[in-house]
C-alpha atoms as a PDB file:
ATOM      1  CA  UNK A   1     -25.335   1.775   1.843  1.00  0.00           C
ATOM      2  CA  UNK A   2     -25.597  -2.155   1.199  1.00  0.00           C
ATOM      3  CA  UNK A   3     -28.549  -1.412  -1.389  1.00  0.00           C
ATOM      4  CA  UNK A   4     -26.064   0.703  -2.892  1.00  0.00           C
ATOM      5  CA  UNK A   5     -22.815  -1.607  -2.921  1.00  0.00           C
ATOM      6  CA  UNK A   6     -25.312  -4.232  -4.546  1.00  0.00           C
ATOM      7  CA  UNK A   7     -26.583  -1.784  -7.025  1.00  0.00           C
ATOM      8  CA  UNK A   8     -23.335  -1.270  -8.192  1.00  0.00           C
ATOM      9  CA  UNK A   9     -22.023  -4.833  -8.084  1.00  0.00           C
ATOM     10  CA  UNK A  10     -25.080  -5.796 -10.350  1.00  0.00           C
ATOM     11  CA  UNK A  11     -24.228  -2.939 -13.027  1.00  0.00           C
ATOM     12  CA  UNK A  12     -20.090  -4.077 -12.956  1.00  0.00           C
ATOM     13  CA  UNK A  13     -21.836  -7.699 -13.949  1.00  0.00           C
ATOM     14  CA  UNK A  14     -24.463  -6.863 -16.598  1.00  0.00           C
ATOM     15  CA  UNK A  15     -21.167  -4.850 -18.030  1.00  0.00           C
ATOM     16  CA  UNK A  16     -18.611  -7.848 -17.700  1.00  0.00           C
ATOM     17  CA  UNK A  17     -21.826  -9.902 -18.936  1.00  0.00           C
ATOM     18  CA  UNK A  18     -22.322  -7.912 -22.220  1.00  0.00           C
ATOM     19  CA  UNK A  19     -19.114  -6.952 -23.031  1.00  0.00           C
ATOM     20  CA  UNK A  20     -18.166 -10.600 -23.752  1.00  0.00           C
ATOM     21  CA  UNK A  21     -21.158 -11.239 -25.649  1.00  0.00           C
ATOM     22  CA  UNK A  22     -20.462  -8.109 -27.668  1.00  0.00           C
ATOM     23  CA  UNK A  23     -16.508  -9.084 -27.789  1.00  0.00           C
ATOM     24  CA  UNK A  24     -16.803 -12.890 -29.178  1.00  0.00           C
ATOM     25  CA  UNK A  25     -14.122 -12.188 -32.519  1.00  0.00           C
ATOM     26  CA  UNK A  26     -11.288 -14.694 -31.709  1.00  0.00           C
ATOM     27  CA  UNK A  27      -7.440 -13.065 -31.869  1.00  0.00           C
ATOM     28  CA  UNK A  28      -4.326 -15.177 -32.132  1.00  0.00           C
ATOM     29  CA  UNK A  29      -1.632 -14.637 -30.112  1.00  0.00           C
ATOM     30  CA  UNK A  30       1.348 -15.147 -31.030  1.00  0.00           C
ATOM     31  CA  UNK A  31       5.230 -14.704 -29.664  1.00  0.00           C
ATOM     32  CA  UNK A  32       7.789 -16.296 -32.332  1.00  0.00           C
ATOM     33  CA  UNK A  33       7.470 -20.176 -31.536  1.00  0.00           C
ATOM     34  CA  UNK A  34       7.018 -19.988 -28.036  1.00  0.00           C
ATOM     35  CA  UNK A  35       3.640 -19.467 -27.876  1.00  0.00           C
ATOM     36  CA  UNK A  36       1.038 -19.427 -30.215  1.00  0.00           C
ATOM     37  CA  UNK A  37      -3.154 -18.925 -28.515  1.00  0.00           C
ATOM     38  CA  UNK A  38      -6.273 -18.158 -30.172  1.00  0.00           C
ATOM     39  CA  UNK A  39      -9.130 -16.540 -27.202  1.00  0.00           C
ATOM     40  CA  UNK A  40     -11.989 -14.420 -27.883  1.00  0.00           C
ATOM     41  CA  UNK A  41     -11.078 -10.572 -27.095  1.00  0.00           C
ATOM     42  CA  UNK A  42     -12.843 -10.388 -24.092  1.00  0.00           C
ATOM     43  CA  UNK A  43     -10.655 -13.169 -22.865  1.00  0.00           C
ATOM     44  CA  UNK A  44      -7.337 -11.357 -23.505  1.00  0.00           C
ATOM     45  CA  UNK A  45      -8.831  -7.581 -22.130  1.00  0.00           C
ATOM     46  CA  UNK A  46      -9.898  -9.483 -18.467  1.00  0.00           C
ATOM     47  CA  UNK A  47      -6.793 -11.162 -18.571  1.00  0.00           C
ATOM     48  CA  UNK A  48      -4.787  -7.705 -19.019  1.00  0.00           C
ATOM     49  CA  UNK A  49      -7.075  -6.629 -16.611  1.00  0.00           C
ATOM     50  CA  UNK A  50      -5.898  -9.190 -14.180  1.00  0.00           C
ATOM     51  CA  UNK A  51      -2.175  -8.793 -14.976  1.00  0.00           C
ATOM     52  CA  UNK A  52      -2.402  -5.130 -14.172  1.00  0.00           C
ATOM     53  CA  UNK A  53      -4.681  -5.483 -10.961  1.00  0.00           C
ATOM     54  CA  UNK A  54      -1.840  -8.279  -9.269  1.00  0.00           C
ATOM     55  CA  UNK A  55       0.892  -5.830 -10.654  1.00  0.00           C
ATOM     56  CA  UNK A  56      -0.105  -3.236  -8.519  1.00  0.00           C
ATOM     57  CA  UNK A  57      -1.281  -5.193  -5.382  1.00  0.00           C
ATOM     58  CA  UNK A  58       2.328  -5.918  -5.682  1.00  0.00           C
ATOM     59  CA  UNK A  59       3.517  -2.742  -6.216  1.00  0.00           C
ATOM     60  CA  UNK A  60       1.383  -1.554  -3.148  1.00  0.00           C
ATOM     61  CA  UNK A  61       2.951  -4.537  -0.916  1.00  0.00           C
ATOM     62  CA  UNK A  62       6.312  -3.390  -1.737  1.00  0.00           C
ATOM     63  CA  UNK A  63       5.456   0.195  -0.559  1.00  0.00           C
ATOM     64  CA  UNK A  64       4.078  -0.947   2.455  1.00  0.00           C
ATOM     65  CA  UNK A  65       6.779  -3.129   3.481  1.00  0.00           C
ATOM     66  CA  UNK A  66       9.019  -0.066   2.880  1.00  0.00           C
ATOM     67  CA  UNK A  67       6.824   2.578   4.700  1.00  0.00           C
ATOM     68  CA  UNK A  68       6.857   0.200   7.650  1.00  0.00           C
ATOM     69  CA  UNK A  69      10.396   0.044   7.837  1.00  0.00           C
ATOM     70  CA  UNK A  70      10.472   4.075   7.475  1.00  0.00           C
ATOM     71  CA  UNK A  71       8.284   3.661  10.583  1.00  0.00           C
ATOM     72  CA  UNK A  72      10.202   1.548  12.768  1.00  0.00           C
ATOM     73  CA  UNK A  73      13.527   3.483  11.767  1.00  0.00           C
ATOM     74  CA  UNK A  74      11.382   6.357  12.699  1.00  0.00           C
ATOM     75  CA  UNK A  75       9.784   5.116  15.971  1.00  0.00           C
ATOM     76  CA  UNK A  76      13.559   4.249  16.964  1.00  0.00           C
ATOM     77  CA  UNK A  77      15.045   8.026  16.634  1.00  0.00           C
ATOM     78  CA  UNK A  78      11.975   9.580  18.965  1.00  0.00           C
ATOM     79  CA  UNK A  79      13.162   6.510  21.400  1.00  0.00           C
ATOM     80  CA  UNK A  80      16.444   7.882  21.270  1.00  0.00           C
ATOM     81  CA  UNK A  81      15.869  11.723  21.225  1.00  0.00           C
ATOM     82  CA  UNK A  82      13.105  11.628  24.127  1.00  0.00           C
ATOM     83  CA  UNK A  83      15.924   9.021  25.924  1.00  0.00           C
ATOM     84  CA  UNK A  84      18.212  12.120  25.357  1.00  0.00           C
ATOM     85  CA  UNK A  85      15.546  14.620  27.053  1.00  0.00           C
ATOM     86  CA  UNK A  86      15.168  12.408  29.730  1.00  0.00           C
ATOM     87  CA  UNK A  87      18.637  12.617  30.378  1.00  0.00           C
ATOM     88  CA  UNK A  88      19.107  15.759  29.564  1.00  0.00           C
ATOM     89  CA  UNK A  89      16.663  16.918  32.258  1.00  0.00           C
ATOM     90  CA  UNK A  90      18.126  14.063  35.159  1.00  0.00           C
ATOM     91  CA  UNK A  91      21.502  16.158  34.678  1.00  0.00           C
ATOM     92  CA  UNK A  92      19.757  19.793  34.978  1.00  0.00           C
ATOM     93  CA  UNK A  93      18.132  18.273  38.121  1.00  0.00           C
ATOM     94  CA  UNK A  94      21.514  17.122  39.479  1.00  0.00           C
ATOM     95  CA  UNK A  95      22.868  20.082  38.918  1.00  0.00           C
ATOM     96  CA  UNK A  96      20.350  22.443  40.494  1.00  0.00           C
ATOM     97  CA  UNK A  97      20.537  19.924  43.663  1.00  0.00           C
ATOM     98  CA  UNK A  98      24.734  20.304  43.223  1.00  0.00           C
ATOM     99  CA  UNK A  99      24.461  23.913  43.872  1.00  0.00           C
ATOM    100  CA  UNK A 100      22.332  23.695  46.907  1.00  0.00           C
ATOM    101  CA  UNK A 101      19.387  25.864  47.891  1.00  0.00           C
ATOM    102  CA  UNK A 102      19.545  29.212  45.932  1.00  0.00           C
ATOM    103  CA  UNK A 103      18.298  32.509  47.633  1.00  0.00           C
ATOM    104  CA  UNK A 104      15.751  34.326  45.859  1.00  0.00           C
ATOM    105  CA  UNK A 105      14.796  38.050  46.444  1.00  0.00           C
END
């Protein structure tokens, strides 16, 4: 499995690696006055790359914060229902010990 994982580490760099050789043109960027950049194309693709990949880790923080409070408000209602069965079942015991022995035939 590790020969594997490095296999395919060492093909995701010869790709990085010869993309930006192959990718060299420069672009300017450009937003009204506020900014104004000239970078190779490779430079702005990785760069999109990288905005998108902390966009989602964000996105997937976000949903895990919120499925763990789903969880807890979860956890807390099967507290509270199996706290009602408990009780439930003290007061059918009470009952049946209430009414004394009962003859069976």
């Amino acid at each position: 499995m590790k020969v594997i994982y490095t296999v395919i580490v060492v093909l995701v760099m010869l790709f990085v690696i010869t993309f930006s050789l192959e990718n060299t043109l420069p672009i300017r960027i450009k937003y009204y006055d506020f900014f104004n950049v000239t970078a190779p194309t490779y430079m702005l693709i990785f760069i999109s790359f990288l905005c998108g990949v902390i966009f989602t880790g964000f996105m997937g923080i976000v949903e895990r914060f919120r499925l763990n409070r789903t969880i807890t408000k979860l956890n807390r209602t099967i507290r509270e229902l199996r706290r009602e069965v408990r009780d439930s079942k003290k007061d059918v015991v009470s009952e049946d010990e209430a009414q004394g022995p009962a003859d069976h035939q």
